[in-house]
C-alpha atoms as a PDB file:
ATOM      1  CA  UNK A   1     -14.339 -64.602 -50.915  1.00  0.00           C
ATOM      2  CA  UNK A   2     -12.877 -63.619 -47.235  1.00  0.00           C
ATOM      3  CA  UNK A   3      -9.440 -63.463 -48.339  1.00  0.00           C
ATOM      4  CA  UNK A   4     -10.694 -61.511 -51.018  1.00  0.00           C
ATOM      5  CA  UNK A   5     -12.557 -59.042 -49.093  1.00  0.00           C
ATOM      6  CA  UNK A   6      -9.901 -59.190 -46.529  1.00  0.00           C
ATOM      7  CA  UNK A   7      -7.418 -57.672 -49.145  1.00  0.00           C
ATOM      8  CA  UNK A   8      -9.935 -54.791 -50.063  1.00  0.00           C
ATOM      9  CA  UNK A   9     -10.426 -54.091 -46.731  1.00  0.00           C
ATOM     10  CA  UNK A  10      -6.868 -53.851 -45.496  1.00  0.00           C
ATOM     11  CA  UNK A  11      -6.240 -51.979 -49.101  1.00  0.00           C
ATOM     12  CA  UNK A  12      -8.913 -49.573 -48.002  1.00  0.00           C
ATOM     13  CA  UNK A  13      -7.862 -49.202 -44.263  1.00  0.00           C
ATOM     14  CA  UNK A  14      -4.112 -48.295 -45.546  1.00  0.00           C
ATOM     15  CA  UNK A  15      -5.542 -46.041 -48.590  1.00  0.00           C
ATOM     16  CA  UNK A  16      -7.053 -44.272 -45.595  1.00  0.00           C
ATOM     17  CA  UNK A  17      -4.139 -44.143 -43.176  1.00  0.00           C
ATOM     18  CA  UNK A  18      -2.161 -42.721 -45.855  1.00  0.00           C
ATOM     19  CA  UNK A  19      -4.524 -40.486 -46.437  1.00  0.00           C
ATOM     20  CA  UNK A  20      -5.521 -39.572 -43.090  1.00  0.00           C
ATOM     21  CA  UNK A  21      -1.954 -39.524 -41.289  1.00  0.00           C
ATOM     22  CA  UNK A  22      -0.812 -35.983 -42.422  1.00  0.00           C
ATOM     23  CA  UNK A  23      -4.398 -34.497 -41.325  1.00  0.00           C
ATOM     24  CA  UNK A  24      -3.864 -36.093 -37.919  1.00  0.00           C
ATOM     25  CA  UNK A  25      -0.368 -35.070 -37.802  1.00  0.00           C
ATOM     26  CA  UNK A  26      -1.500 -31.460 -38.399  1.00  0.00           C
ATOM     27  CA  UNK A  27      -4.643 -31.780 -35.985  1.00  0.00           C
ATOM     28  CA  UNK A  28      -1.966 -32.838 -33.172  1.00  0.00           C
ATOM     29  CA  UNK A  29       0.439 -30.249 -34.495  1.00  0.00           C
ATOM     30  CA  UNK A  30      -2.336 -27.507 -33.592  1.00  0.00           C
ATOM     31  CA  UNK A  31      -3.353 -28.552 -30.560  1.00  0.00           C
ATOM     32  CA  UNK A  32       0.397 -28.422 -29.374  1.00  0.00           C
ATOM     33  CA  UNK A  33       0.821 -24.898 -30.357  1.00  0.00           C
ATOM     34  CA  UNK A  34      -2.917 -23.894 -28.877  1.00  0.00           C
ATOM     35  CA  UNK A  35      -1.499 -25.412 -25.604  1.00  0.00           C
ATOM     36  CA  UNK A  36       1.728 -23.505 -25.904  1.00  0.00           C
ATOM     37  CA  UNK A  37       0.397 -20.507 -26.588  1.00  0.00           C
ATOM     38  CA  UNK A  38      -2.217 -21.074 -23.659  1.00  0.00           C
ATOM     39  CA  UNK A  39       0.732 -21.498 -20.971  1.00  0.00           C
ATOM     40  CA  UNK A  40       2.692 -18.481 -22.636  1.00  0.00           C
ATOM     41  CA  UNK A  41      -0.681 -16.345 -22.238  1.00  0.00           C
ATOM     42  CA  UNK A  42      -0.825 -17.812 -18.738  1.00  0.00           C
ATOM     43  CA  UNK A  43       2.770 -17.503 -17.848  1.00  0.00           C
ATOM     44  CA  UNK A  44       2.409 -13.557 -19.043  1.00  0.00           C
ATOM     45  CA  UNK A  45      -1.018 -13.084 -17.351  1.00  0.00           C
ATOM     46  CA  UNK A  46       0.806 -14.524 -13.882  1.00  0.00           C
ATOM     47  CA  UNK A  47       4.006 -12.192 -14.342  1.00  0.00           C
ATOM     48  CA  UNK A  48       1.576  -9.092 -14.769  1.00  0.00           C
ATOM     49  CA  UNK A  49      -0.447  -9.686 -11.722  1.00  0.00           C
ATOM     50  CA  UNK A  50       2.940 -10.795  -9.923  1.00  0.00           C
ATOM     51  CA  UNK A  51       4.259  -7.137 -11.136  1.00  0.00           C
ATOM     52  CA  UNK A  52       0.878  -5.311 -10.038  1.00  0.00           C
ATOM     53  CA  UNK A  53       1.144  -7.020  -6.704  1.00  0.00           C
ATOM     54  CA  UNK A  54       4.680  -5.436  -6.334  1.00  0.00           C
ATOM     55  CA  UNK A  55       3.723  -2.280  -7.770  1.00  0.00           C
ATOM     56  CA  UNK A  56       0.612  -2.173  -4.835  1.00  0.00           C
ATOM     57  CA  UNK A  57       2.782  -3.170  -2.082  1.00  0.00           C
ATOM     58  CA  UNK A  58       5.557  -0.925  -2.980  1.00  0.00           C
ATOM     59  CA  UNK A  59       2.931   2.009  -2.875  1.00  0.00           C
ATOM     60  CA  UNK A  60       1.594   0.736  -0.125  1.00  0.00           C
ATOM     61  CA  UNK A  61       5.015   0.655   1.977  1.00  0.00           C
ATOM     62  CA  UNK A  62       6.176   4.208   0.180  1.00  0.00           C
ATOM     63  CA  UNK A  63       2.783   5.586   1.736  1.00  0.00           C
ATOM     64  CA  UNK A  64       3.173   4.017   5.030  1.00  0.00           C
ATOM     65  CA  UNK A  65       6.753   5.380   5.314  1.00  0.00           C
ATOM     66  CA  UNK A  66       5.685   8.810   4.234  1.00  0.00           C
ATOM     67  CA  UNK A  67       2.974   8.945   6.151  1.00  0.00           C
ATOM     68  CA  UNK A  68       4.946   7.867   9.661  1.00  0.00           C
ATOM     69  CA  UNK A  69       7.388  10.586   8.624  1.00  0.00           C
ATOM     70  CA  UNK A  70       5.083  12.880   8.609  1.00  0.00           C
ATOM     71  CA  UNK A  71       3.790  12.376  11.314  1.00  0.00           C
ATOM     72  CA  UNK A  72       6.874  12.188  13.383  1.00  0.00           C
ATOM     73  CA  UNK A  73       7.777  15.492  11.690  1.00  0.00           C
ATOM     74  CA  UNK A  74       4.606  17.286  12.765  1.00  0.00           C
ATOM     75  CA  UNK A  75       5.202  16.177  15.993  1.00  0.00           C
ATOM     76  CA  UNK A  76       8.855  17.121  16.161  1.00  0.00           C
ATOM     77  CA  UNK A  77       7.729  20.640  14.862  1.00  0.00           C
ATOM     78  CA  UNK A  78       4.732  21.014  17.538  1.00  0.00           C
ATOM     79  CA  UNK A  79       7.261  20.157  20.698  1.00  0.00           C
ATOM     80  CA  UNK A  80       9.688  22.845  18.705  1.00  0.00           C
ATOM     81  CA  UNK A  81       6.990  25.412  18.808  1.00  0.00           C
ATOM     82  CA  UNK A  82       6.043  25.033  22.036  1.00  0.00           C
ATOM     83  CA  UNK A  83       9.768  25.609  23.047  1.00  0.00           C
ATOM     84  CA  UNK A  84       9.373  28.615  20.866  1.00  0.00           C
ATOM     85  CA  UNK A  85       6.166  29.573  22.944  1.00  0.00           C
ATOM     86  CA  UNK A  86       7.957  29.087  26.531  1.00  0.00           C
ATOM     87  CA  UNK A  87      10.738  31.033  25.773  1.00  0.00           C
ATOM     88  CA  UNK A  88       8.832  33.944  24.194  1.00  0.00           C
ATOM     89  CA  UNK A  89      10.712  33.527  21.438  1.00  0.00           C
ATOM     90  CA  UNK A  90       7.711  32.571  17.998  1.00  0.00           C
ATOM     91  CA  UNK A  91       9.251  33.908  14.721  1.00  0.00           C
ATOM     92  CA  UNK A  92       8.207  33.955  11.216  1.00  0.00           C
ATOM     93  CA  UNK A  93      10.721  30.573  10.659  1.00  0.00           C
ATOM     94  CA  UNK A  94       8.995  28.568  13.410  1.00  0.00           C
ATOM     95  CA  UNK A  95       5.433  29.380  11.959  1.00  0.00           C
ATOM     96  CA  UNK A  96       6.913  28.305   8.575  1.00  0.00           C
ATOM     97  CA  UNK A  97       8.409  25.057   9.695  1.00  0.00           C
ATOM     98  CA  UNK A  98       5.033  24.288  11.682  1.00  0.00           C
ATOM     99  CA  UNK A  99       3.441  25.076   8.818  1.00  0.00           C
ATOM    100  CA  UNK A 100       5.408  23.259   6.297  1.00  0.00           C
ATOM    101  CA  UNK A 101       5.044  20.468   8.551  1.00  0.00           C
ATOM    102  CA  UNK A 102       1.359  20.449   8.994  1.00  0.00           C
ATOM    103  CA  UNK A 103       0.701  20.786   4.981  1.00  0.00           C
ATOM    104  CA  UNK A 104       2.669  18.128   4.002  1.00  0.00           C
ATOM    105  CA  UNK A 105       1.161  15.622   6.867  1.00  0.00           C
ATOM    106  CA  UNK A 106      -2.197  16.769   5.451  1.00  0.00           C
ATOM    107  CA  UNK A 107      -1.232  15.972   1.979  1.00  0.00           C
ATOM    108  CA  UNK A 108      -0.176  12.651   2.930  1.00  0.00           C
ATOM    109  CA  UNK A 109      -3.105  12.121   4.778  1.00  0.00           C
ATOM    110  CA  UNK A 110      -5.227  13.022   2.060  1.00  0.00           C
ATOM    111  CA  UNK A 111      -3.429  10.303  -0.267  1.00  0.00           C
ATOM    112  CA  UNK A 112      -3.538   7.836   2.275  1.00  0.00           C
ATOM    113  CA  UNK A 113      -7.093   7.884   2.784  1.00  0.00           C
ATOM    114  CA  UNK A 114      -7.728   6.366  -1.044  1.00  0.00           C
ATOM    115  CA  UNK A 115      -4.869   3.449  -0.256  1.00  0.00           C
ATOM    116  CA  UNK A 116      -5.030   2.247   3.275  1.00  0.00           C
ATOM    117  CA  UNK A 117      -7.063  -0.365   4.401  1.00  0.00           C
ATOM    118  CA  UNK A 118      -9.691   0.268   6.770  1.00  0.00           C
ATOM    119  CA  UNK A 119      -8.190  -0.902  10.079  1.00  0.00           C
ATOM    120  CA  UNK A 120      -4.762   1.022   9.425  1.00  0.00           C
ATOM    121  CA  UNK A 121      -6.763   4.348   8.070  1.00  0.00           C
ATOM    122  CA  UNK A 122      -9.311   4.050  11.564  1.00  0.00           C
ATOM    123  CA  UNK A 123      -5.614   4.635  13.303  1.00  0.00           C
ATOM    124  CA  UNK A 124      -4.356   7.131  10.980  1.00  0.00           C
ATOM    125  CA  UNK A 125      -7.608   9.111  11.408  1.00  0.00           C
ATOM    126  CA  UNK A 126      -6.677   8.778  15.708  1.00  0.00           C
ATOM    127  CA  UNK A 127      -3.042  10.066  14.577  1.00  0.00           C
ATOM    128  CA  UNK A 128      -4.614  12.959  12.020  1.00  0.00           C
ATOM    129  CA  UNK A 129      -6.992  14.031  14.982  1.00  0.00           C
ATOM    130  CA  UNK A 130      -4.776  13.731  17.145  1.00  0.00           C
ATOM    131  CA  UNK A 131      -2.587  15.961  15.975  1.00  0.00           C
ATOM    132  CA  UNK A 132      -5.240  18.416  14.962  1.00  0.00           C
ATOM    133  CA  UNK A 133      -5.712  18.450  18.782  1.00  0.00           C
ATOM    134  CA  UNK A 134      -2.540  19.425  19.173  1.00  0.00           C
ATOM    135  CA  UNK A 135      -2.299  21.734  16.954  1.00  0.00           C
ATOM    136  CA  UNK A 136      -4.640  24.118  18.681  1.00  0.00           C
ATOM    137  CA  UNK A 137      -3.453  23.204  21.838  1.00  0.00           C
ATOM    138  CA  UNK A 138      -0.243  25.356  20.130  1.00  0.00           C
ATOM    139  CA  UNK A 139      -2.554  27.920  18.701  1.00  0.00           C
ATOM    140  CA  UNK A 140      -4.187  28.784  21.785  1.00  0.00           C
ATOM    141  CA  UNK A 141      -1.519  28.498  23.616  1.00  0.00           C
ATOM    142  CA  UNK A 142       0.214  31.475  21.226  1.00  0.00           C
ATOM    143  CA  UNK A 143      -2.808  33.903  21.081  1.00  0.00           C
ATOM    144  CA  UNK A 144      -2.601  33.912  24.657  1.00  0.00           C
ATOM    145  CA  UNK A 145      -6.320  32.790  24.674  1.00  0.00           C
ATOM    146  CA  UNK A 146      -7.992  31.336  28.221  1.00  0.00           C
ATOM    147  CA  UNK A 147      -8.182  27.726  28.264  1.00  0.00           C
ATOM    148  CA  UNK A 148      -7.194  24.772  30.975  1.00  0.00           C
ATOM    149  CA  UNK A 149      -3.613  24.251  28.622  1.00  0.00           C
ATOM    150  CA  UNK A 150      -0.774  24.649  29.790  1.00  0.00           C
ATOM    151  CA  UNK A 151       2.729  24.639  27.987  1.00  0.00           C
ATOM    152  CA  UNK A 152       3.525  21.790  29.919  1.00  0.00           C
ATOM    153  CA  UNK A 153       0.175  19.773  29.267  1.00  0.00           C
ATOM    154  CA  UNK A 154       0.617  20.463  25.540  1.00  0.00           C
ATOM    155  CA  UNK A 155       4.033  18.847  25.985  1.00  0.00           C
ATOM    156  CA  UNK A 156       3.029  15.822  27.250  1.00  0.00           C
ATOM    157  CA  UNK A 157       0.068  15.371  25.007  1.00  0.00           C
ATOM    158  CA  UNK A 158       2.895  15.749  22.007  1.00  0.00           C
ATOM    159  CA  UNK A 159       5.404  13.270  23.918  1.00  0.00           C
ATOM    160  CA  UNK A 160       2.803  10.737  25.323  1.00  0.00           C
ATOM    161  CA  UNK A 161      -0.671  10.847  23.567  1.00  0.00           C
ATOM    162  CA  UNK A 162       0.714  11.465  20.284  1.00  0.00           C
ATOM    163  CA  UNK A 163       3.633   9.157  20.306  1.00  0.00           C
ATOM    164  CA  UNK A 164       1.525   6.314  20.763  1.00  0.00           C
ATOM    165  CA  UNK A 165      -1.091   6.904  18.260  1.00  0.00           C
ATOM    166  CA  UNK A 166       2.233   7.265  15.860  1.00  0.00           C
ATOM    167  CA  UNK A 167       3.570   4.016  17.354  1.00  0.00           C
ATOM    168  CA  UNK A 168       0.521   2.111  17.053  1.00  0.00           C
ATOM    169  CA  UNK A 169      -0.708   3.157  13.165  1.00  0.00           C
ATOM    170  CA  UNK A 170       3.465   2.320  12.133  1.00  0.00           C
ATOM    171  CA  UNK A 171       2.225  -1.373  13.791  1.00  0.00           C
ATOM    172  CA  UNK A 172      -0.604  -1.590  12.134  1.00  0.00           C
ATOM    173  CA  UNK A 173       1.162  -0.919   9.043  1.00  0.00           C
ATOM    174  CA  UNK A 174       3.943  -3.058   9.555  1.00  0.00           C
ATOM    175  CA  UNK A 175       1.939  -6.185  10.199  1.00  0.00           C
ATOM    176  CA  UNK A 176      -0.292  -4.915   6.500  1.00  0.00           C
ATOM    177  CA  UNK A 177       2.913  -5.115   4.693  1.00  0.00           C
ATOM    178  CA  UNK A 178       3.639  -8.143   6.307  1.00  0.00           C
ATOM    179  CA  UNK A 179       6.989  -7.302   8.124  1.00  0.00           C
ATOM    180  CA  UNK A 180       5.944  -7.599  11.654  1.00  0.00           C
ATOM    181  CA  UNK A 181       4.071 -10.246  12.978  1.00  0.00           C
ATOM    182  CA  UNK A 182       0.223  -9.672  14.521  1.00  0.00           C
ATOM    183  CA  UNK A 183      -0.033  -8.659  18.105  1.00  0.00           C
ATOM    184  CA  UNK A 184      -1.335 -11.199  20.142  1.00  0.00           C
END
């Protein structure tokens, strides 16, 4: 009787590999393409995050540059205006420049204060007020009205004070973008 039972046994285990082979087949098949399509939807979810990255730090380093330019360009236009002052010499073009100047610093401003990180927007704020400073040191100075100011104090706050606040928020954001290394 074991050979007997034997022979239904192995008849019964092959009936069932037979039967059972294609089902495995397909249960291996699915799990291959659930894996694939896993690592596609990974693959896709890393290339999207590595694209927002770029798109941040590309925004991030088009601010920075605008931002320095403006700054440097308000600058440029304050020393220009206090030439203007000196030589008696303020027209309607000078006023627009300064102006022109000062609006589009403040716009930039404005945008930068929604992107920068704290530590680089504490030194922009120092550059913004700053320049504000200056900015009625030039005022004042035009009206004529009574204050300690001089023409020549007004310079050097434009060539000294300000170029350093400029020089250290363009460090600050180098070393955010990761194209300078950290001061020591």
């Amino acid at each position: 009787m074991n050979a007997d039972l034997t022979t239904v046994l192995v008849a019964i285990l092959g009936v069932a590999g037979t039967l059972t082979s294609p089902l495995l087949v397909q249960w291996i098949a699915a799990r291959a393409k659930r894996q694939e399509f896993e690592l596609q939807h990974q693959e896709r979810f890393e290339e999207r995050a590595e694209a927002q990255r770029r798109r941040v730090f590309e925004e991030r380093r088009s601010m920075y540059a605008g931002l320095n330019t403006a700054a440097r360009q308000y600058t440029q236009e304050l020393r220009a205006y206090l030439r203007m002052i000196a030589a008696n010499a303020v027209n309607d073009e000078g006023r627009a420049d300064l102006s022109k100047a000062r609006q589009t610093y403040r716009d930039l401003y404005s945008d930068a204060q929604m992107i920068l990180p704290d530590h680089v927007l504490d030194a922009a704020a120092s550059v913004s007020e700053g320049l504000g400073q200056a900015y009625g040191m030039v005022k004042r100075l035009e009206t004529g009205e009574p204050s300690a100011e001089t023409i020549d104090i007004a310079q050097e706050y434009c060539r000294v004070t300000l170029y350093d606040l400029i020089i250290e928020v363009r460090q600050l954001m180098r070393e955010d973008l990761g194209v300078s290394d950290p001061r020591p």
